[in-house]
Structures are given as structure tokens and as C-alpha cells.
PDB file of N, CA and C in Angstrom:
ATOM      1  N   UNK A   1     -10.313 -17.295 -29.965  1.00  0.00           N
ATOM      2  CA  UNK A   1     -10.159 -17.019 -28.558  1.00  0.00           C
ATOM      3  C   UNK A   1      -9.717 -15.561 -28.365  1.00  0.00           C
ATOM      4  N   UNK A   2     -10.320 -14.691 -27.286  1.00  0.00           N
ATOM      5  CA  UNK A   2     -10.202 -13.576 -27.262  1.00  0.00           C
ATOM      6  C   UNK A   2      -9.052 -13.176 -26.027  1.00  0.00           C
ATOM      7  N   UNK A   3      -8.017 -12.604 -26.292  1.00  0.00           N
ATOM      8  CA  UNK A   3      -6.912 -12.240 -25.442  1.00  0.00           C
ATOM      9  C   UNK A   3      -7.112 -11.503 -24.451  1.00  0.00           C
ATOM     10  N   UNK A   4      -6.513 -12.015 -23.655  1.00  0.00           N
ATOM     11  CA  UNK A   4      -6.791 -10.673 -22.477  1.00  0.00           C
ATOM     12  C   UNK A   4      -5.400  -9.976 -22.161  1.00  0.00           C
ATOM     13  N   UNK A   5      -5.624  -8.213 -22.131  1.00  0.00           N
ATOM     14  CA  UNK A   5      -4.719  -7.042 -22.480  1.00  0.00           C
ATOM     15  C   UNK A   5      -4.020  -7.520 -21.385  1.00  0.00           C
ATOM     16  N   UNK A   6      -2.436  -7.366 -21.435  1.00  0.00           N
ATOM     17  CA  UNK A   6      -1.912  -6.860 -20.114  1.00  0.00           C
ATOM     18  C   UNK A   6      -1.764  -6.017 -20.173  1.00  0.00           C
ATOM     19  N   UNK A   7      -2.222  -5.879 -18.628  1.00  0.00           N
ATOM     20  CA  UNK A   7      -2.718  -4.605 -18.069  1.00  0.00           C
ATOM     21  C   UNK A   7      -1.248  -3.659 -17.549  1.00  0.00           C
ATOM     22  N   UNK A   8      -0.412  -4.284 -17.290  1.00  0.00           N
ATOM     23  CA  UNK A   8       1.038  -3.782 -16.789  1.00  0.00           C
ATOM     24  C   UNK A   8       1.759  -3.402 -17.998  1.00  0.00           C
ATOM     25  N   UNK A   9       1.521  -4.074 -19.418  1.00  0.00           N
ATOM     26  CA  UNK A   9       2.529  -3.625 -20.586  1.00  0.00           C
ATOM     27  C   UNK A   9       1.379  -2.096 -21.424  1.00  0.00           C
ATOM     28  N   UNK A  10       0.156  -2.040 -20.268  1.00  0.00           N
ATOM     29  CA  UNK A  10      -0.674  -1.344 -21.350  1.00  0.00           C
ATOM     30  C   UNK A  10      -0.106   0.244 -19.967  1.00  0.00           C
ATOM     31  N   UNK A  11       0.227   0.042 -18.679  1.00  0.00           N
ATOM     32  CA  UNK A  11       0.101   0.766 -18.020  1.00  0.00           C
ATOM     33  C   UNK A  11       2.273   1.257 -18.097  1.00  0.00           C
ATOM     34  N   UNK A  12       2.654   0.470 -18.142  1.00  0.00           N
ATOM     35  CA  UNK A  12       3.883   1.135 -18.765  1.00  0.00           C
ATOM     36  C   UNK A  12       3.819   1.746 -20.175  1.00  0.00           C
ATOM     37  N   UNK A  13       3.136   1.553 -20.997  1.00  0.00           N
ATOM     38  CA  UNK A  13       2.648   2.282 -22.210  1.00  0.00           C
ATOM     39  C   UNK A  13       2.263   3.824 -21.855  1.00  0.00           C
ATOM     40  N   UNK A  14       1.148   3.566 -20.941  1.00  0.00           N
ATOM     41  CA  UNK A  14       0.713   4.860 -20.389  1.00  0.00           C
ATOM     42  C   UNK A  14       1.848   6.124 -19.723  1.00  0.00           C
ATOM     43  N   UNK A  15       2.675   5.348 -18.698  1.00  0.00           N
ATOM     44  CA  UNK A  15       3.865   6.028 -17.740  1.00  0.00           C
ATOM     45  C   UNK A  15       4.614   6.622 -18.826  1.00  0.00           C
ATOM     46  N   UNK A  16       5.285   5.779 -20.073  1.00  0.00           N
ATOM     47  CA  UNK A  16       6.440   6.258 -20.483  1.00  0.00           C
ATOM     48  C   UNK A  16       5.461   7.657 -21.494  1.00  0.00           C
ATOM     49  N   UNK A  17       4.253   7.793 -22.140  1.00  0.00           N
ATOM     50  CA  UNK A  17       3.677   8.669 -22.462  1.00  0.00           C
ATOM     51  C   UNK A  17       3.637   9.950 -22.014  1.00  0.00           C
ATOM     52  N   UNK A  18       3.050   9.622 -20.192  1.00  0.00           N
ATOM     53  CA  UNK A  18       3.657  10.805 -19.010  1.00  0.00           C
ATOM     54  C   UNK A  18       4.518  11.157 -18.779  1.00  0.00           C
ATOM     55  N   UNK A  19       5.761  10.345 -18.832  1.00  0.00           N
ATOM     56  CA  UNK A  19       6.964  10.780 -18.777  1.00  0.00           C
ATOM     57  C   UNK A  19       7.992  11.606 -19.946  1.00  0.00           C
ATOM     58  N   UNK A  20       7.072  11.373 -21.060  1.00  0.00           N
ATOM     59  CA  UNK A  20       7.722  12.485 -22.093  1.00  0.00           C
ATOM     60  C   UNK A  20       6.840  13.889 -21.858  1.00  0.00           C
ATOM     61  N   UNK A  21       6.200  13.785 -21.077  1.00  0.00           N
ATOM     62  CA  UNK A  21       5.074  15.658 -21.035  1.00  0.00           C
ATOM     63  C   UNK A  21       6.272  15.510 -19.704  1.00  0.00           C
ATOM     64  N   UNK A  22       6.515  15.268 -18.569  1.00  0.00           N
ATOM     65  CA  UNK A  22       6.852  15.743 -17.116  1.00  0.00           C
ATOM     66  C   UNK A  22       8.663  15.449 -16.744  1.00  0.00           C
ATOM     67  N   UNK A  23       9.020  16.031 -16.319  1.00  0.00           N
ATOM     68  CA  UNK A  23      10.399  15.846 -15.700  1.00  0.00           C
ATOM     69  C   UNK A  23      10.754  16.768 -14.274  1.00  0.00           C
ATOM     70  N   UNK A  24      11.480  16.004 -13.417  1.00  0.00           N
ATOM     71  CA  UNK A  24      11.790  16.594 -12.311  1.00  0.00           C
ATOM     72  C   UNK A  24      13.208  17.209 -12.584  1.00  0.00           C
ATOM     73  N   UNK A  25      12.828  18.715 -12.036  1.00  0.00           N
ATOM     74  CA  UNK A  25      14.250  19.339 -11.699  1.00  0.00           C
ATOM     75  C   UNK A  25      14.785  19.585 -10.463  1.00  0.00           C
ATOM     76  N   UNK A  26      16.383  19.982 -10.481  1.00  0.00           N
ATOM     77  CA  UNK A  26      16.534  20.280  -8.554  1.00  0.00           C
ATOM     78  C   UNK A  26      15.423  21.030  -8.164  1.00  0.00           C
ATOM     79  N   UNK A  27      14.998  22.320  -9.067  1.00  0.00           N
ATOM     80  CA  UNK A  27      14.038  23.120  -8.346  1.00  0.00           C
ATOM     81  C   UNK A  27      12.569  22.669  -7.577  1.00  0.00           C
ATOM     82  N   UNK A  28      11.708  21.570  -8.555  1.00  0.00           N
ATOM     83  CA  UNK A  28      10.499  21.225  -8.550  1.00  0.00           C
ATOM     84  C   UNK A  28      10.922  19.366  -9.277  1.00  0.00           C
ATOM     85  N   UNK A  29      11.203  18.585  -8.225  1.00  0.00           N
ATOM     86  CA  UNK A  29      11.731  17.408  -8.548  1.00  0.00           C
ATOM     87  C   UNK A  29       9.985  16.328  -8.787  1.00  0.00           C
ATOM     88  N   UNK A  30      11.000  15.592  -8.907  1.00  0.00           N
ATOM     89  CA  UNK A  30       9.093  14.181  -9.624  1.00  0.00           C
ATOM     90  C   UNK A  30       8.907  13.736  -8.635  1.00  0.00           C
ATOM     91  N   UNK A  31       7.679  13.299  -7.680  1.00  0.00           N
ATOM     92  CA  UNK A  31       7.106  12.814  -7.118  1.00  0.00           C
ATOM     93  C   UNK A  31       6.614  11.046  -7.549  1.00  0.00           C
ATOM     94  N   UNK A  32       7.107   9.979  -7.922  1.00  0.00           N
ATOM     95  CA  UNK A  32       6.958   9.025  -8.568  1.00  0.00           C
ATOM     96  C   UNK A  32       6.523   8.111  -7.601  1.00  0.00           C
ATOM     97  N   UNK A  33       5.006   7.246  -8.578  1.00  0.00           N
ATOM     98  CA  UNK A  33       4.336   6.570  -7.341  1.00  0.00           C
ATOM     99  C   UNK A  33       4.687   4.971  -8.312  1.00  0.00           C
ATOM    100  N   UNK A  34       4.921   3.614  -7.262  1.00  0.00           N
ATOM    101  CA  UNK A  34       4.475   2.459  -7.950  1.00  0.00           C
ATOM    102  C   UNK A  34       4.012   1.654  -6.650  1.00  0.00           C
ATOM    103  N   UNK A  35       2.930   1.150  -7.950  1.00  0.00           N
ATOM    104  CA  UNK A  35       2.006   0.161  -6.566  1.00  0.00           C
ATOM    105  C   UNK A  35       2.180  -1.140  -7.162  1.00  0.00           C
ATOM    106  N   UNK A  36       2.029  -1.981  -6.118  1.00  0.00           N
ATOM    107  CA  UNK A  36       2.309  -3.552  -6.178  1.00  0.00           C
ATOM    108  C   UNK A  36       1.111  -3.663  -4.892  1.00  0.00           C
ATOM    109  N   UNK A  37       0.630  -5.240  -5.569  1.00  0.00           N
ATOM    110  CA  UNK A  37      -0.424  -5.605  -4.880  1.00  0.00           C
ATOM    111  C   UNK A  37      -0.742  -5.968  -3.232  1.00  0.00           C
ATOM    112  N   UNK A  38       0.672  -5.983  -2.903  1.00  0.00           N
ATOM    113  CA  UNK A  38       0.947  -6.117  -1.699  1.00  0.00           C
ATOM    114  C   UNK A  38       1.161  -4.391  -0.681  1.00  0.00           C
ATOM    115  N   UNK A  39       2.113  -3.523  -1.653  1.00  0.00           N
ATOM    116  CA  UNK A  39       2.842  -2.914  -1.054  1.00  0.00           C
ATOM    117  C   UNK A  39       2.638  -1.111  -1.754  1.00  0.00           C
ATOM    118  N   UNK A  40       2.815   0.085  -1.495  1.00  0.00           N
ATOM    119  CA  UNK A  40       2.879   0.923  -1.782  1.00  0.00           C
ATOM    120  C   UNK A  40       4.616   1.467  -2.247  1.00  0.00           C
ATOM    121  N   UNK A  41       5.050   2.303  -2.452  1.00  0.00           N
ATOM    122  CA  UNK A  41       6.407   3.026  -3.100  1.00  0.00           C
ATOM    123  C   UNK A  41       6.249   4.439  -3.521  1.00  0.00           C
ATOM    124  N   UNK A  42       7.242   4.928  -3.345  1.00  0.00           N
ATOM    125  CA  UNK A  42       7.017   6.715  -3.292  1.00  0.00           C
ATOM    126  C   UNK A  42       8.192   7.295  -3.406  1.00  0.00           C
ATOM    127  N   UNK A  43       8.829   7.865  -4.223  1.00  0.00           N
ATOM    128  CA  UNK A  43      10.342   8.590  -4.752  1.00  0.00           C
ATOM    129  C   UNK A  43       9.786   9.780  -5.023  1.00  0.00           C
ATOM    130  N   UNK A  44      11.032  10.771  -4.880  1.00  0.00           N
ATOM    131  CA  UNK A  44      11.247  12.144  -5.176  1.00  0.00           C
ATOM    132  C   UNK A  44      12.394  12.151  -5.584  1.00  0.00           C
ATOM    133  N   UNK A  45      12.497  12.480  -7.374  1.00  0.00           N
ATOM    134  CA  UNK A  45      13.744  12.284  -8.069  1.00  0.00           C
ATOM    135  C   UNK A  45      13.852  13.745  -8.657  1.00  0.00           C
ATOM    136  N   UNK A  46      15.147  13.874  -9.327  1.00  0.00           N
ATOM    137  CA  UNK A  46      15.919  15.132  -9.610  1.00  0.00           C
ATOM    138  C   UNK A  46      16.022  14.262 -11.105  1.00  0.00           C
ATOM    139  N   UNK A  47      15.434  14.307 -11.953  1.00  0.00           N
ATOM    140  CA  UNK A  47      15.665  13.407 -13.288  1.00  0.00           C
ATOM    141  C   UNK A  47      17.159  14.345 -14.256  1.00  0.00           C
ATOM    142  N   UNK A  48      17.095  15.971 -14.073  1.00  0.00           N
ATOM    143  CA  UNK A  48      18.896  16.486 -14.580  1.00  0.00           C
ATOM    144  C   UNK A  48      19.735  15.699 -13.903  1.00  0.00           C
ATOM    145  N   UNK A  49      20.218  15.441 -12.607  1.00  0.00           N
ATOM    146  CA  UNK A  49      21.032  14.279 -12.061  1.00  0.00           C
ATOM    147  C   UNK A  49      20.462  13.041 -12.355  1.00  0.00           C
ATOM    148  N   UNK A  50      19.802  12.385 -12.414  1.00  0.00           N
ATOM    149  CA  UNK A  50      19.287  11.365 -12.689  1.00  0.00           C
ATOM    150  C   UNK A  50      19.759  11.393 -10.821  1.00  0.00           C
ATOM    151  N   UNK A  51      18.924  11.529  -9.974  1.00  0.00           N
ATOM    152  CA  UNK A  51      19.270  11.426  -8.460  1.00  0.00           C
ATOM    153  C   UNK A  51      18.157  11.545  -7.654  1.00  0.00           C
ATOM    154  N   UNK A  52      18.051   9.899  -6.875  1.00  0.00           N
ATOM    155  CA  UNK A  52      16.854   9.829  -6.139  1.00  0.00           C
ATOM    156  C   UNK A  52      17.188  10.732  -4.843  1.00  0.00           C
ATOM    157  N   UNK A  53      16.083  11.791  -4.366  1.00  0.00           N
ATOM    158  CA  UNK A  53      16.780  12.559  -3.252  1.00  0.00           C
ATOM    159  C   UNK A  53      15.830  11.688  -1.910  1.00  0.00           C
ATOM    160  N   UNK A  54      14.643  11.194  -1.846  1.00  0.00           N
ATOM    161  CA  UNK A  54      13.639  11.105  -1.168  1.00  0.00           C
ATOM    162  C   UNK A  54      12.903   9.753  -1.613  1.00  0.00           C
ATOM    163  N   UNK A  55      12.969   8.873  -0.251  1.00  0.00           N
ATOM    164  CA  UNK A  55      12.009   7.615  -0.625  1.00  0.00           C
ATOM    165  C   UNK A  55      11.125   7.220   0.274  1.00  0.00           C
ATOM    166  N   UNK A  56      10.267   6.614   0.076  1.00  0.00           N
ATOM    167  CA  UNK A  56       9.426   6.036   1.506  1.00  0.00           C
ATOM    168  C   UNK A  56       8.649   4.869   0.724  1.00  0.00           C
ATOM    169  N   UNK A  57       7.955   3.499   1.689  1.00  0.00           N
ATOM    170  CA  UNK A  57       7.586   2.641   1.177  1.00  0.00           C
ATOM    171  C   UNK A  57       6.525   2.265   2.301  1.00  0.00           C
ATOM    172  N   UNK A  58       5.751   0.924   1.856  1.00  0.00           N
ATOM    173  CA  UNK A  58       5.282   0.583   3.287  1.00  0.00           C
ATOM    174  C   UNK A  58       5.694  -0.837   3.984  1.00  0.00           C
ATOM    175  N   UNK A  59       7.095  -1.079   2.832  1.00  0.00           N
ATOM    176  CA  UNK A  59       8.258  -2.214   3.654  1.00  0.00           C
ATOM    177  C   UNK A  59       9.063  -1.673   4.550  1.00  0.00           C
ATOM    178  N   UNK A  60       8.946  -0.444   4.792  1.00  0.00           N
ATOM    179  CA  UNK A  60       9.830  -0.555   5.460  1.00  0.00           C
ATOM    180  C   UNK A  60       9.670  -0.604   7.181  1.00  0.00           C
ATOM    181  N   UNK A  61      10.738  -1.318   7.924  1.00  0.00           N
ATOM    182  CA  UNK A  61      11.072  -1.487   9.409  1.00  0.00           C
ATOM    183  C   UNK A  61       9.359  -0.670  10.331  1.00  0.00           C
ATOM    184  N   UNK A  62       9.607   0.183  10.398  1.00  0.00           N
ATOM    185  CA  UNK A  62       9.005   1.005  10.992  1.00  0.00           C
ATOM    186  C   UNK A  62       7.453   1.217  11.022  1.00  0.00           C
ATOM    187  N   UNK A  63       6.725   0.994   9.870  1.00  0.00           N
ATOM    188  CA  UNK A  63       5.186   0.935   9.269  1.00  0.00           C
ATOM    189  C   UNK A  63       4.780  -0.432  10.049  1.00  0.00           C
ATOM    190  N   UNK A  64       3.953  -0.192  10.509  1.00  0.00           N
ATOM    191  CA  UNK A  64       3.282  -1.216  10.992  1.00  0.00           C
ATOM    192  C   UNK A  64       1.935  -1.153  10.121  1.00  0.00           C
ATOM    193  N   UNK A  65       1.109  -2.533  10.091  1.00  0.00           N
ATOM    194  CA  UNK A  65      -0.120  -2.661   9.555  1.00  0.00           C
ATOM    195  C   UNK A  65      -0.159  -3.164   8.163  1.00  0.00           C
ATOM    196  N   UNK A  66      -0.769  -3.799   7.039  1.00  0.00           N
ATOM    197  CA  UNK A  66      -0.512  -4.062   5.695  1.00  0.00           C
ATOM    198  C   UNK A  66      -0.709  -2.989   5.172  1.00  0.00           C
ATOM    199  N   UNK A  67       0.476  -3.381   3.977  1.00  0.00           N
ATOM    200  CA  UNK A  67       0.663  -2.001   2.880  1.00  0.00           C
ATOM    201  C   UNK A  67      -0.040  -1.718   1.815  1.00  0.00           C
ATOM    202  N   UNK A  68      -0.984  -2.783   1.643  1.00  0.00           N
ATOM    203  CA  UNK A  68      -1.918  -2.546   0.317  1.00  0.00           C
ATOM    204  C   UNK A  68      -3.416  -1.829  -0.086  1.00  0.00           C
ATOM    205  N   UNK A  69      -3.280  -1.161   1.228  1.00  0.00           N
ATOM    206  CA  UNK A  69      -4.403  -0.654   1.609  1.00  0.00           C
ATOM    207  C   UNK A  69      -4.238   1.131   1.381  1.00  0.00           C
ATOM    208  N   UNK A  70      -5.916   2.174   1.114  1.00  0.00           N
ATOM    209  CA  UNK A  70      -5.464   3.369   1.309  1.00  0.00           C
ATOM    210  C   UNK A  70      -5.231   3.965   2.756  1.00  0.00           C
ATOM    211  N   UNK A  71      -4.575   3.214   3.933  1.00  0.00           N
ATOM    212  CA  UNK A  71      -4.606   3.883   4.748  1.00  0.00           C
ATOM    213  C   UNK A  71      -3.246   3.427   4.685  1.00  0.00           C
ATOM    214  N   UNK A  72      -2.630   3.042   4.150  1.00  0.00           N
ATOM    215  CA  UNK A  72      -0.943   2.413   4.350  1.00  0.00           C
ATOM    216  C   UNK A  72      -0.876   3.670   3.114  1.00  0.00           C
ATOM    217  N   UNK A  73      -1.262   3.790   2.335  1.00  0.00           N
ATOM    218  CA  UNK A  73      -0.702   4.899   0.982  1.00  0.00           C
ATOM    219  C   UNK A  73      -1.121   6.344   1.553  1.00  0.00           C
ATOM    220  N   UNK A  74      -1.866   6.551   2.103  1.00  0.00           N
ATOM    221  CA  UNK A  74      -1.864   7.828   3.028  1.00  0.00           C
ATOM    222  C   UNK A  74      -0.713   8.178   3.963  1.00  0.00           C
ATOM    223  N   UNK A  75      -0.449   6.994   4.757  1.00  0.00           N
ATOM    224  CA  UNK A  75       0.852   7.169   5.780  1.00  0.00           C
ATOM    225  C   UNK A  75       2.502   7.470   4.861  1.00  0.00           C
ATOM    226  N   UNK A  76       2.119   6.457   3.510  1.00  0.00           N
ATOM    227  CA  UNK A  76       3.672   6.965   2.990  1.00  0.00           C
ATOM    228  C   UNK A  76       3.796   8.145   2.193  1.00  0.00           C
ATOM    229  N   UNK A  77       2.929   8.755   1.856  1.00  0.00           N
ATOM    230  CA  UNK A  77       2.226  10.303   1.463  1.00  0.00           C
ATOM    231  C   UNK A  77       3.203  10.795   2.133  1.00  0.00           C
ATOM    232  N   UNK A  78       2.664  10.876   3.876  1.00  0.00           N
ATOM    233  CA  UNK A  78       3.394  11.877   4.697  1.00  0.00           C
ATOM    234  C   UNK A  78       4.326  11.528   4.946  1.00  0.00           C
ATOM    235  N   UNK A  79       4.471  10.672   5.223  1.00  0.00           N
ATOM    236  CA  UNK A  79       6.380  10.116   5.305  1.00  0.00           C
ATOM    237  C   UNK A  79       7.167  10.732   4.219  1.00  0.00           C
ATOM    238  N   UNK A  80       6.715  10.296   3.279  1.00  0.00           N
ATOM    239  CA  UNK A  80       7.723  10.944   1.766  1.00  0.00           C
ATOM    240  C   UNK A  80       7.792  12.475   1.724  1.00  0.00           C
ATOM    241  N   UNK A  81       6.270  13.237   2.627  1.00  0.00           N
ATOM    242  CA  UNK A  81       6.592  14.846   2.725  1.00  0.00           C
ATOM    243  C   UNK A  81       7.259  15.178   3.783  1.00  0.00           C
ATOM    244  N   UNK A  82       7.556  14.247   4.467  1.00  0.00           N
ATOM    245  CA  UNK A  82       8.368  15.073   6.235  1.00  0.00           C
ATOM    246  C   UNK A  82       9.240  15.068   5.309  1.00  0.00           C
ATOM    247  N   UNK A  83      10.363  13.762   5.090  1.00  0.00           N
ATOM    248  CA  UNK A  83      11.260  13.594   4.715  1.00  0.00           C
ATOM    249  C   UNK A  83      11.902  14.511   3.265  1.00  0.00           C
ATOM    250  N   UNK A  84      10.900  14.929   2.921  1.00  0.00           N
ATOM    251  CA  UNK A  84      11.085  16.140   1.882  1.00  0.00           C
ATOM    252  C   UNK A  84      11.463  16.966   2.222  1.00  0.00           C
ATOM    253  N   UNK A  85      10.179  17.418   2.857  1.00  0.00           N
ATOM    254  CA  UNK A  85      10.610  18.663   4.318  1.00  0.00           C
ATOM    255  C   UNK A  85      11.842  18.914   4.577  1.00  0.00           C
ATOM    256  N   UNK A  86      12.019  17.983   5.027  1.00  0.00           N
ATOM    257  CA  UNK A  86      13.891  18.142   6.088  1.00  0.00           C
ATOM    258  C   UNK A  86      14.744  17.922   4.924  1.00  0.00           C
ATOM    259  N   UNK A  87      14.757  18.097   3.860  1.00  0.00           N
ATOM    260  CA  UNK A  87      15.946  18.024   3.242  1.00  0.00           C
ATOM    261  C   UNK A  87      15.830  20.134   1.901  1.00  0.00           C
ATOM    262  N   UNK A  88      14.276  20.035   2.404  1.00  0.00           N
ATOM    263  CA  UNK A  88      14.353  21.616   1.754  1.00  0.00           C
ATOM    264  C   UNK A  88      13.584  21.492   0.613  1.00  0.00           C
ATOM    265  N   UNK A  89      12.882  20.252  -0.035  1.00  0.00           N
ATOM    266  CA  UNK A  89      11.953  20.138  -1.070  1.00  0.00           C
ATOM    267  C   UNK A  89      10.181  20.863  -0.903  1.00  0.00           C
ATOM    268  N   UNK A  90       9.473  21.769  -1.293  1.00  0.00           N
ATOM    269  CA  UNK A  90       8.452  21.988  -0.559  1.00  0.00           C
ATOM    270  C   UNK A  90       7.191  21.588  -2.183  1.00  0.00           C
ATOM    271  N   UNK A  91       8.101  22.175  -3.204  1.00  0.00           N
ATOM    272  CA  UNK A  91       6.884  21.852  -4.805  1.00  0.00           C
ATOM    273  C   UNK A  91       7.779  20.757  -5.355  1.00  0.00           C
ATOM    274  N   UNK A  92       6.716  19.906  -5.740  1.00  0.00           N
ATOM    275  CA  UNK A  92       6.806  18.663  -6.866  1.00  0.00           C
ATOM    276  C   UNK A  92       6.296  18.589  -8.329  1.00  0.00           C
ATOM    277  N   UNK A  93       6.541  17.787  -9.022  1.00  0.00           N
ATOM    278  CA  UNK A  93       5.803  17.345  -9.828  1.00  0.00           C
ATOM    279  C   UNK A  93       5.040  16.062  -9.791  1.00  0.00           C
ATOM    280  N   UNK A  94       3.411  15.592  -9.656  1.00  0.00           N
ATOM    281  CA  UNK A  94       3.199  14.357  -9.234  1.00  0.00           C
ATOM    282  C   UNK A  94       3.750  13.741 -10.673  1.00  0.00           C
ATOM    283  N   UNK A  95       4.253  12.368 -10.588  1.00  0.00           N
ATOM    284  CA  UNK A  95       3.915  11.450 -11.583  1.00  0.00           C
ATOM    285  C   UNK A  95       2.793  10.171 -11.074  1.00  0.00           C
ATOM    286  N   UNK A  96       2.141  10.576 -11.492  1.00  0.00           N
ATOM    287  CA  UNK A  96       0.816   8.868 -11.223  1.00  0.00           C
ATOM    288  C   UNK A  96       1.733   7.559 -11.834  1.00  0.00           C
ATOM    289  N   UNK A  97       2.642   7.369 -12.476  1.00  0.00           N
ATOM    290  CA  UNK A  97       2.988   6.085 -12.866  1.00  0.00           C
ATOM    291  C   UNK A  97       2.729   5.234 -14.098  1.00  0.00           C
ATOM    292  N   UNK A  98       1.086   5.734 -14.735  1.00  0.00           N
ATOM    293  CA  UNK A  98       0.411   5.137 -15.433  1.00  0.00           C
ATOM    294  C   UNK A  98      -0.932   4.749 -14.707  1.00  0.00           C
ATOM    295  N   UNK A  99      -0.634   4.763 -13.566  1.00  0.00           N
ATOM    296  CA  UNK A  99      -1.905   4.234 -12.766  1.00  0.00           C
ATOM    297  C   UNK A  99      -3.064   5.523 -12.796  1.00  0.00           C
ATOM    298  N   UNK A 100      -4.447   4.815 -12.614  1.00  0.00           N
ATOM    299  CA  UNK A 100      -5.606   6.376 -12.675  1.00  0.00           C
ATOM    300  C   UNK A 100      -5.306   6.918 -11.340  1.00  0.00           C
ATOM    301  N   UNK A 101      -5.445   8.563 -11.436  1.00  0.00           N
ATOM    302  CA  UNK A 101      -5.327   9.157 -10.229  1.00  0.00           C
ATOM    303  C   UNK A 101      -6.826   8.728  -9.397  1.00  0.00           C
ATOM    304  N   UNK A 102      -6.833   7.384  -8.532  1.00  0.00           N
ATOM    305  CA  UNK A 102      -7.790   6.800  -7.707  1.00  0.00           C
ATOM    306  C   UNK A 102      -7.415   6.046  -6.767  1.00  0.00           C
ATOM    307  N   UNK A 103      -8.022   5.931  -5.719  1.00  0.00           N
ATOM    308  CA  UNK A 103      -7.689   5.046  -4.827  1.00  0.00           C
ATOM    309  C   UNK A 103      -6.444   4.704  -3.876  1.00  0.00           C
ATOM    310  N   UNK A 104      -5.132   3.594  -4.199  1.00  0.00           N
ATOM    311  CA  UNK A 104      -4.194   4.365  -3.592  1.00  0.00           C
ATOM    312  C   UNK A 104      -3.191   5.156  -4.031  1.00  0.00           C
ATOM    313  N   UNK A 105      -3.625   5.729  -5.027  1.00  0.00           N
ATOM    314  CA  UNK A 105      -2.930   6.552  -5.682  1.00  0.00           C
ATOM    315  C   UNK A 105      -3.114   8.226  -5.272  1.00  0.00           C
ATOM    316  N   UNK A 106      -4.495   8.289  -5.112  1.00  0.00           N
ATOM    317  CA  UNK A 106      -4.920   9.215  -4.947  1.00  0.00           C
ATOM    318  C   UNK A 106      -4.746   9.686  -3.074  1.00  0.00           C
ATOM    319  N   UNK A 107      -4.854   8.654  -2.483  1.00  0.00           N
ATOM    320  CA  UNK A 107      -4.458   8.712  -1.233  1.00  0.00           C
ATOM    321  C   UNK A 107      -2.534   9.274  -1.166  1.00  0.00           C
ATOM    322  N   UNK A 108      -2.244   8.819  -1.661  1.00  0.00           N
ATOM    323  CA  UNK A 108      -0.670   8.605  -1.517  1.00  0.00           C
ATOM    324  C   UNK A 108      -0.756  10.581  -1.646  1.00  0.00           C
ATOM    325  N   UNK A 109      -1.330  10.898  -2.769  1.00  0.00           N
ATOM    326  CA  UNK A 109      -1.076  12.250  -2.715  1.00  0.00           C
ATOM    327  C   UNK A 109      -1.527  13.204  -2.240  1.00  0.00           C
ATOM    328  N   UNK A 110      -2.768  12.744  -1.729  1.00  0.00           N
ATOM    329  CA  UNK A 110      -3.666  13.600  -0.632  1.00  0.00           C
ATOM    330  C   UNK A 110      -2.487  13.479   0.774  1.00  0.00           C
ATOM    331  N   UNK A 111      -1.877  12.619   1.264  1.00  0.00           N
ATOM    332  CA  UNK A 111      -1.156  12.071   2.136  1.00  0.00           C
ATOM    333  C   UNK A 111      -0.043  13.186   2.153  1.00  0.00           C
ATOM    334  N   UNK A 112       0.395  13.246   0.731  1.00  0.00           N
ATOM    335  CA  UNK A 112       1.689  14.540   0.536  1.00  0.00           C
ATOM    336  C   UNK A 112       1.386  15.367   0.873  1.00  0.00           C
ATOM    337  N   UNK A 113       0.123  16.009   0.091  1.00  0.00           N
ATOM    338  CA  UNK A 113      -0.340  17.382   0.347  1.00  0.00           C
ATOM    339  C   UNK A 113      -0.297  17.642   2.076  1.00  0.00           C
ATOM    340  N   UNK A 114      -0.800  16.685   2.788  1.00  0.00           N
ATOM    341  CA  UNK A 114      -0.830  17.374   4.049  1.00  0.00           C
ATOM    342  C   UNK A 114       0.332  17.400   4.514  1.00  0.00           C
ATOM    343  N   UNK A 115       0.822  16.721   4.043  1.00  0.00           N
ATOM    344  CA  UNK A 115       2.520  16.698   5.212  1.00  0.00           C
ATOM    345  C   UNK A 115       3.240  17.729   4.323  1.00  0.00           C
ATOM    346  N   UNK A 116       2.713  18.667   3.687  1.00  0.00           N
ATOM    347  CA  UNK A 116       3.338  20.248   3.289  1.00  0.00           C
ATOM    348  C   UNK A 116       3.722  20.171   2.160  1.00  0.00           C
ATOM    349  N   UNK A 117       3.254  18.904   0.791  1.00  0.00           N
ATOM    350  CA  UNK A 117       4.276  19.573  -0.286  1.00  0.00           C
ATOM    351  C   UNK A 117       3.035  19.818  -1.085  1.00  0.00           C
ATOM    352  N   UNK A 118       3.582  20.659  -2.125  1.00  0.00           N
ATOM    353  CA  UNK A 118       2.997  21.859  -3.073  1.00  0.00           C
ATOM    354  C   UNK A 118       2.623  20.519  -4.150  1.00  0.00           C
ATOM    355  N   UNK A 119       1.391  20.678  -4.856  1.00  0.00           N
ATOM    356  CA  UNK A 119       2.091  20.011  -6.677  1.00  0.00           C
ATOM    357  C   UNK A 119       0.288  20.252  -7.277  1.00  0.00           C
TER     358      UNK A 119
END
């Protein structure tokens, strides 16, 4: 009988790989994406503090519409860049997660880019 890969222990395989090439500093902090089948997620961390400065999701209060879609990962794009914005963050580092840069992944950061951040 032939196994089938998980796909989540093969895609944390992948992340922690990315995460030894990339690290966020105060200067140019990580941009960190995780998707769940329901929902989108979006951090901007300072990994020298180990300190989340910036979050946005598409649970939260305010988002209307379902979150599993690329037009819900576009909206928390820009949410996560206002909110950057106003605290003085303008360059990132993306982290993809492990996930391929496609779909809502790729939205999420097209989403950043317009709402003003650099990466």
C-alpha cells in the first residue's frame, strides 16, 4: 500500500529550511504568512526580540465576507501594510511559510505591496 505524504509535515520541512536563509530585524522585520483552509494570517515580527510588532487576519471583528478566498488574502495584505504604516515599518522580509508563492499567498503580498510596504 502506497502512503500518502503529509503535506503539512512536508511543508513545515520546507518553512523551517526558509527560516534558516531569512530573519527579521527591527530594521527590515519578517513578514510571516499562514493559511488554514478556512482563514488567512499575516505577522510582522522583529525575530532579535523575538517581538510580534504587526498582525492582521481574516477572523477578525471587522472583515466581512469568507476568509479563504484570494480576495479575503488581498484585504489582509493591506490591512497588515496600513497597520505597518502607522507604526513606522515601510521594508520587510516576505516569509511564504513553506507554502508556493501562488494563489493566496501570492495575493496576500501583492495586497502589501500596495498598501506601501517594500520587500
Amino acid at each position: 500500500m502506497v502512503k500518502r505524504p503529509d503535506t503539512n509535515a512536508q511543508r513545515l520541512k520546507r518553512h523551517k529550511r526558509i527560516r534558516a536563509k531569512i530573519s527579521g530585524t527591527p530594521e527590515r522585520p519578517r513578514l510571516n504568512v499562514f493559511r488554514s483552509k478556512q482563514n488567512i494570517y499575516a505577522q510582522i515580527i522583529d525575530d532579535v526580540n523575538g517581538v510580534t510588532l504587526v498582525s492582521a487576519s481574516s477572523l477578525e471583528k471587522d472583515f466581512e465576507g469568507f476568509g479563504g478566498n484570494a480576495a479575503a488574502a488581498r484585504k489582509v495584505g493591506k490591512t497588515v501594510a496600513e497597520r505597518a504604516k502607522a507604526k513606522g515599518i515601510d521594508t520587510v522580509v516576505f516569509d511564504r511559510g513553506g507554502y508556493l508563492y501562488h494563489g493566496r499567498v501570492k495575493e496576500l503580498a501583492e495586497g502589501a505591496r500596495e498598501g506601501g510596504l517594500e520587500f
